[in-house]
PDB file of N, CA and C in Angstrom:
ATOM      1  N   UNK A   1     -11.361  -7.929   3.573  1.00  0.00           N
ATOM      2  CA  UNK A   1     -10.420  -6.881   3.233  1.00  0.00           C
ATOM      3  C   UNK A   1     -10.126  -6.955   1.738  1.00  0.00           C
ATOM      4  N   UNK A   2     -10.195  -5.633   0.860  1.00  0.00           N
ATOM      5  CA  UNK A   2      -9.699  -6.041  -0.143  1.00  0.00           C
ATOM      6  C   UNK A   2      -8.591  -6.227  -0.598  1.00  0.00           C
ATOM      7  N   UNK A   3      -8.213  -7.078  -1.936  1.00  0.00           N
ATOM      8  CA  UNK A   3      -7.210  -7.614  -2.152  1.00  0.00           C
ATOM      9  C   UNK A   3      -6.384  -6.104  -3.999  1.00  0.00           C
ATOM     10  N   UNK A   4      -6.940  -5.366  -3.969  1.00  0.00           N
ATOM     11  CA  UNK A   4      -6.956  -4.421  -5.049  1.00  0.00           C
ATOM     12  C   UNK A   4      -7.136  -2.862  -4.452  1.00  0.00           C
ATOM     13  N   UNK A   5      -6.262  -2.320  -4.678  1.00  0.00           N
ATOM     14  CA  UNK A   5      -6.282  -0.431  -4.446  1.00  0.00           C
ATOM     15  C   UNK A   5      -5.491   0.043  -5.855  1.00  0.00           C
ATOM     16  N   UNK A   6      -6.698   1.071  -5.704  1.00  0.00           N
ATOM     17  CA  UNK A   6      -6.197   1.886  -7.248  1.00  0.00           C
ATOM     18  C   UNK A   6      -5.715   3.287  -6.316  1.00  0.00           C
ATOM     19  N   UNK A   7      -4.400   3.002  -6.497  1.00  0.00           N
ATOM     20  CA  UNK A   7      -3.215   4.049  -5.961  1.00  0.00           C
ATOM     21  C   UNK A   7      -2.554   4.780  -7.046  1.00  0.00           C
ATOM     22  N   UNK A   8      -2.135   6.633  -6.402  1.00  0.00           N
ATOM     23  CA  UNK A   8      -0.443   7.178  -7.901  1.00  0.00           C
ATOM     24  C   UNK A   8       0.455   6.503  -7.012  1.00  0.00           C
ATOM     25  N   UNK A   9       0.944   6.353  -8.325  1.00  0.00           N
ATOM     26  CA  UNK A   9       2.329   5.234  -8.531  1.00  0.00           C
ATOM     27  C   UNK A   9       3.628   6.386  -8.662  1.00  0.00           C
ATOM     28  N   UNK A  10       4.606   6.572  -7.395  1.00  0.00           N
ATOM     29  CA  UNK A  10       5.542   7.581  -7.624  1.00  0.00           C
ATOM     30  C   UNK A  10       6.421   7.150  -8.718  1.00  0.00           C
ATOM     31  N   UNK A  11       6.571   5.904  -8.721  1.00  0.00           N
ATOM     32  CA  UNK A  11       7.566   5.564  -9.440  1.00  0.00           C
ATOM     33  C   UNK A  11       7.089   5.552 -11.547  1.00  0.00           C
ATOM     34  N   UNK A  12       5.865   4.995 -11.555  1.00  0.00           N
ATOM     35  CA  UNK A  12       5.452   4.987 -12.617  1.00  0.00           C
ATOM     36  C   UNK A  12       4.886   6.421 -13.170  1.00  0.00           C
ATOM     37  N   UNK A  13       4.904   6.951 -12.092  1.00  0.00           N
ATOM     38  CA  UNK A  13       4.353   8.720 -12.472  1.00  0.00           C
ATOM     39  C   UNK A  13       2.598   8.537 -12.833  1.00  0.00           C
ATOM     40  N   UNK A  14       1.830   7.537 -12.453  1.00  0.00           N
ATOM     41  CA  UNK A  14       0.101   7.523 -12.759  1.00  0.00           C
ATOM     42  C   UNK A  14      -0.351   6.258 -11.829  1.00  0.00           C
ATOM     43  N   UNK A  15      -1.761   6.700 -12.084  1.00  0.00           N
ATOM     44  CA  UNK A  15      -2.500   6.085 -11.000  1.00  0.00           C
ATOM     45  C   UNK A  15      -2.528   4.473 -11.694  1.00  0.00           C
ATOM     46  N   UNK A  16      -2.367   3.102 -10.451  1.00  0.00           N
ATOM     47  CA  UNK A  16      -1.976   1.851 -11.046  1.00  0.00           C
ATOM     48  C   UNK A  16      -2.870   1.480 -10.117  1.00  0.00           C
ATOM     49  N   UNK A  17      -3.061   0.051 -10.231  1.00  0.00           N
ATOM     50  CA  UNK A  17      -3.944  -1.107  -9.501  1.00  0.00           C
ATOM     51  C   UNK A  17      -3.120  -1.354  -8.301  1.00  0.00           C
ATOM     52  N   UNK A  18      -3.032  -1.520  -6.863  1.00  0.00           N
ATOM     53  CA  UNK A  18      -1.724  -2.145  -6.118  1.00  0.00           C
ATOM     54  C   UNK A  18      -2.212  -3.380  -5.708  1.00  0.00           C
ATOM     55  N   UNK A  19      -1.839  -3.977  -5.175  1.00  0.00           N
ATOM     56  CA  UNK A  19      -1.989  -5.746  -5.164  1.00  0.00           C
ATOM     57  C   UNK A  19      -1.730  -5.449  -3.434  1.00  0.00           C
ATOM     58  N   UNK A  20      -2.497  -6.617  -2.709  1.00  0.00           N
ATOM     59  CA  UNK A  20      -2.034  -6.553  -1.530  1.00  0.00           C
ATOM     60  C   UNK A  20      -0.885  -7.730  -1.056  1.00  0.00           C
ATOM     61  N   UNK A  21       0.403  -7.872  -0.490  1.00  0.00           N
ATOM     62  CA  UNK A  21       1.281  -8.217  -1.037  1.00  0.00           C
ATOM     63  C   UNK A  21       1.367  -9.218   0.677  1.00  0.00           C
ATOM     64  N   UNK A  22       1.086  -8.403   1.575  1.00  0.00           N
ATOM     65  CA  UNK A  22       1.400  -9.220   3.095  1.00  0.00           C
ATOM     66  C   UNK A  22       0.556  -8.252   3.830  1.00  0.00           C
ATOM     67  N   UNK A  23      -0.001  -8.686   5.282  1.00  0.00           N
ATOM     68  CA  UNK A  23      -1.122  -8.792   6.113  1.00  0.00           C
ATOM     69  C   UNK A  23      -0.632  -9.029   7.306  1.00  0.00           C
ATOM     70  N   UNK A  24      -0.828  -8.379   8.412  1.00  0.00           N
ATOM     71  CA  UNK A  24      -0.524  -8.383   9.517  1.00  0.00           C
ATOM     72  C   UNK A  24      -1.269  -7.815  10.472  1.00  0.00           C
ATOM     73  N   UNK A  25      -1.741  -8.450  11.535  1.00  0.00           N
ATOM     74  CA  UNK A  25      -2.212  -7.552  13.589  1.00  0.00           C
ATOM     75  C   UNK A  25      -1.001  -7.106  14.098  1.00  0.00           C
ATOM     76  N   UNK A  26      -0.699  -5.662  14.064  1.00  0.00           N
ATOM     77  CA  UNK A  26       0.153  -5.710  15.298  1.00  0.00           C
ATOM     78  C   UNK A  26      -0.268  -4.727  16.318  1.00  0.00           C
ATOM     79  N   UNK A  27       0.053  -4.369  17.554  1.00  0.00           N
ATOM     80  CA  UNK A  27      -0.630  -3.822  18.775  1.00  0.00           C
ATOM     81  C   UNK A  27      -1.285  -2.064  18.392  1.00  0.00           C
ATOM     82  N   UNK A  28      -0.852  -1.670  16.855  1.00  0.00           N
ATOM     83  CA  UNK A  28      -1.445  -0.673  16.676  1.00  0.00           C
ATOM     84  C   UNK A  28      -2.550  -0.748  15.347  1.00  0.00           C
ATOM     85  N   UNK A  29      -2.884  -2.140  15.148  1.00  0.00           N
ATOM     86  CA  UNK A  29      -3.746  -2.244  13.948  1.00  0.00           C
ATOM     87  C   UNK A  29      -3.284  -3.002  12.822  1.00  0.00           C
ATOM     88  N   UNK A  30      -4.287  -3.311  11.928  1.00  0.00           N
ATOM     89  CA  UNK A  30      -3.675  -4.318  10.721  1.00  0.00           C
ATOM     90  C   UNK A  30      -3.133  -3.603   9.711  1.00  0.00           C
ATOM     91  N   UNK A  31      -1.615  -3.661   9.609  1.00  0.00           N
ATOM     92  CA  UNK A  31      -0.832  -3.394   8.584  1.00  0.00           C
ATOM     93  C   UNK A  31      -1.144  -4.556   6.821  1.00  0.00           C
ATOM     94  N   UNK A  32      -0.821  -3.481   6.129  1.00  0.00           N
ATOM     95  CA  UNK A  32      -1.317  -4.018   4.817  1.00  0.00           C
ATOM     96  C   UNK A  32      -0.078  -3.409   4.016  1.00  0.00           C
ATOM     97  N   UNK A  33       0.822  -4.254   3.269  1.00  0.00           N
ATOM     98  CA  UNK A  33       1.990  -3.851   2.797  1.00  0.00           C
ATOM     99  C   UNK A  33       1.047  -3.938   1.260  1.00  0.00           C
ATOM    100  N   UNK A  34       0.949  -3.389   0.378  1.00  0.00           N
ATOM    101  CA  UNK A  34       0.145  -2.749  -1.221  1.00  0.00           C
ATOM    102  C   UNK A  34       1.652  -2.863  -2.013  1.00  0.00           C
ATOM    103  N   UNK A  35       1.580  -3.788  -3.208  1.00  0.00           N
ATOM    104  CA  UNK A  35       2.616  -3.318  -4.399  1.00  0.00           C
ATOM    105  C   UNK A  35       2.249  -2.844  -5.109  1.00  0.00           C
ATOM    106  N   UNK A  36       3.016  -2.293  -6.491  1.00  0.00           N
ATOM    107  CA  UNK A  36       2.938  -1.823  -7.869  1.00  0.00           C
ATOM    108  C   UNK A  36       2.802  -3.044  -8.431  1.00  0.00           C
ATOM    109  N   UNK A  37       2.081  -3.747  -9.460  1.00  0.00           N
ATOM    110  CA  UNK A  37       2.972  -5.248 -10.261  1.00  0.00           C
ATOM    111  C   UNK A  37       3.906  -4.530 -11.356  1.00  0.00           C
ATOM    112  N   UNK A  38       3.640  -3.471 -11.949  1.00  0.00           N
ATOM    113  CA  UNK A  38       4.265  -3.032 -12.808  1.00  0.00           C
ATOM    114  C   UNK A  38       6.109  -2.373 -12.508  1.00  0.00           C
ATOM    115  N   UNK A  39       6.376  -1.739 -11.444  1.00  0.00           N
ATOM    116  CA  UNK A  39       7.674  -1.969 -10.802  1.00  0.00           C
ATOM    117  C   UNK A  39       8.221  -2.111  -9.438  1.00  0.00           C
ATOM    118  N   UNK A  40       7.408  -2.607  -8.800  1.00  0.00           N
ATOM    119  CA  UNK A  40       7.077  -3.149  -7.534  1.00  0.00           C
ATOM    120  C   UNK A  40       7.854  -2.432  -6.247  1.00  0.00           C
ATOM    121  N   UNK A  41       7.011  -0.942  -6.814  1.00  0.00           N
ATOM    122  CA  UNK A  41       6.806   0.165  -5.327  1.00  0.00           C
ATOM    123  C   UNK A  41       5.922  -0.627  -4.479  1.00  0.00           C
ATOM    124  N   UNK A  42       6.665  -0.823  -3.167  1.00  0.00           N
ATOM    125  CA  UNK A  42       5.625  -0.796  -2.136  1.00  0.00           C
ATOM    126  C   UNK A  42       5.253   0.474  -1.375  1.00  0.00           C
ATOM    127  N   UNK A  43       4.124   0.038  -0.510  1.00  0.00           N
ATOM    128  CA  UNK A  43       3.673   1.133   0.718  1.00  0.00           C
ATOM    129  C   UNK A  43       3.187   0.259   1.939  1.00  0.00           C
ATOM    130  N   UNK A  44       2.969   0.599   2.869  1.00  0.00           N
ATOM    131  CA  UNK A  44       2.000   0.412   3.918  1.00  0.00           C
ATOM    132  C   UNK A  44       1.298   0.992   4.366  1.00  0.00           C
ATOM    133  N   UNK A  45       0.104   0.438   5.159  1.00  0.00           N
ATOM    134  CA  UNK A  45      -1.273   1.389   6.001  1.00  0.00           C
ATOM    135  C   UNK A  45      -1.230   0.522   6.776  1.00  0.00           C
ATOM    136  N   UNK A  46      -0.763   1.574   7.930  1.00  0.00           N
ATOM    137  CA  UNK A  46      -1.658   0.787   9.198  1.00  0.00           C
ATOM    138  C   UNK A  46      -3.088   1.328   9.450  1.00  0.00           C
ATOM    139  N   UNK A  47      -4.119   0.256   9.405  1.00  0.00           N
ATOM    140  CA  UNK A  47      -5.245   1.228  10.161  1.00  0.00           C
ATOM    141  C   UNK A  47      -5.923   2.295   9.401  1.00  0.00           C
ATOM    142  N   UNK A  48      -5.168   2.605   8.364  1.00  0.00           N
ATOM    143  CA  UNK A  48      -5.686   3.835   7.385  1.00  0.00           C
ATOM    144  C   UNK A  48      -4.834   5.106   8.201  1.00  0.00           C
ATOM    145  N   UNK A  49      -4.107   4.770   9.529  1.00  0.00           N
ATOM    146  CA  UNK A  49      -4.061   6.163  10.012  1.00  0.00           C
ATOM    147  C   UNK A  49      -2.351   6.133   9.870  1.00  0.00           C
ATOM    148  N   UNK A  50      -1.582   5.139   9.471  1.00  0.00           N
ATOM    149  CA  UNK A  50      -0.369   5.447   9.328  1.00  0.00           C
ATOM    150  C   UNK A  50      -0.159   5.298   7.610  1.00  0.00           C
ATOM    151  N   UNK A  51       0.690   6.217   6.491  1.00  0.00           N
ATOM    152  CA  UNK A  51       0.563   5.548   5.500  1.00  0.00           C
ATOM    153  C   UNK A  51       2.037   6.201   5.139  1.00  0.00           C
ATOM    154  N   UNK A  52       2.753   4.904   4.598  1.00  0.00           N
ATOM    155  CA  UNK A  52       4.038   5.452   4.157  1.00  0.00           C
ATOM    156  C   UNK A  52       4.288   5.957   2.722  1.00  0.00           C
ATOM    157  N   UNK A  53       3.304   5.820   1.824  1.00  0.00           N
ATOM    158  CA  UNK A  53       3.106   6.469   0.968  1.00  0.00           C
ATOM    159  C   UNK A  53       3.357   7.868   1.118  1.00  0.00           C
ATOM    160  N   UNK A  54       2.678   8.268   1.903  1.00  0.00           N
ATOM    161  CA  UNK A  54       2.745   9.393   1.567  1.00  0.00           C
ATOM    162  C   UNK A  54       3.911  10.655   2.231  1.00  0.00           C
ATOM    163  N   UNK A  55       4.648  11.065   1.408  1.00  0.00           N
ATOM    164  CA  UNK A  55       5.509  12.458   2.294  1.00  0.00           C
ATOM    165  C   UNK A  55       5.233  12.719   4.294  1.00  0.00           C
ATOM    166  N   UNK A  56       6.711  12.564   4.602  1.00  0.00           N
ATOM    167  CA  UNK A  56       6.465  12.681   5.725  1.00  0.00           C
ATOM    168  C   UNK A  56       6.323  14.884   6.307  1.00  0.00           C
TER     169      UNK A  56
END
């Protein structure tokens, strides 16, 4: 799994490197919590099919 996603950064207003920050199985897939290093927005993906990034 990689440890690097080039994500936009809401907070920084441009696209940043995200770091993968914590790792998890849970009964709907492996969650991957992604930071900013620069002001440390997080997100999560589960699975690719849940992503809190983005607008609900």
């Amino acid at each position: 799994m990689a440890l690097e996603l080039d994500h936009d950064c809401p907070e920084c207003e441009e696209e940043r490197t995200f770091y993968r920050a914590a790792s998890t199985t849970l009964h709907l897939g492996t969650k991957v919590k992604w930071r900013c290093p620069d002001c440390d927005y997080t997100f999560v993906r589960i699975d690719g099919e849940i992503d809190t990034s983005q607008p609900a």
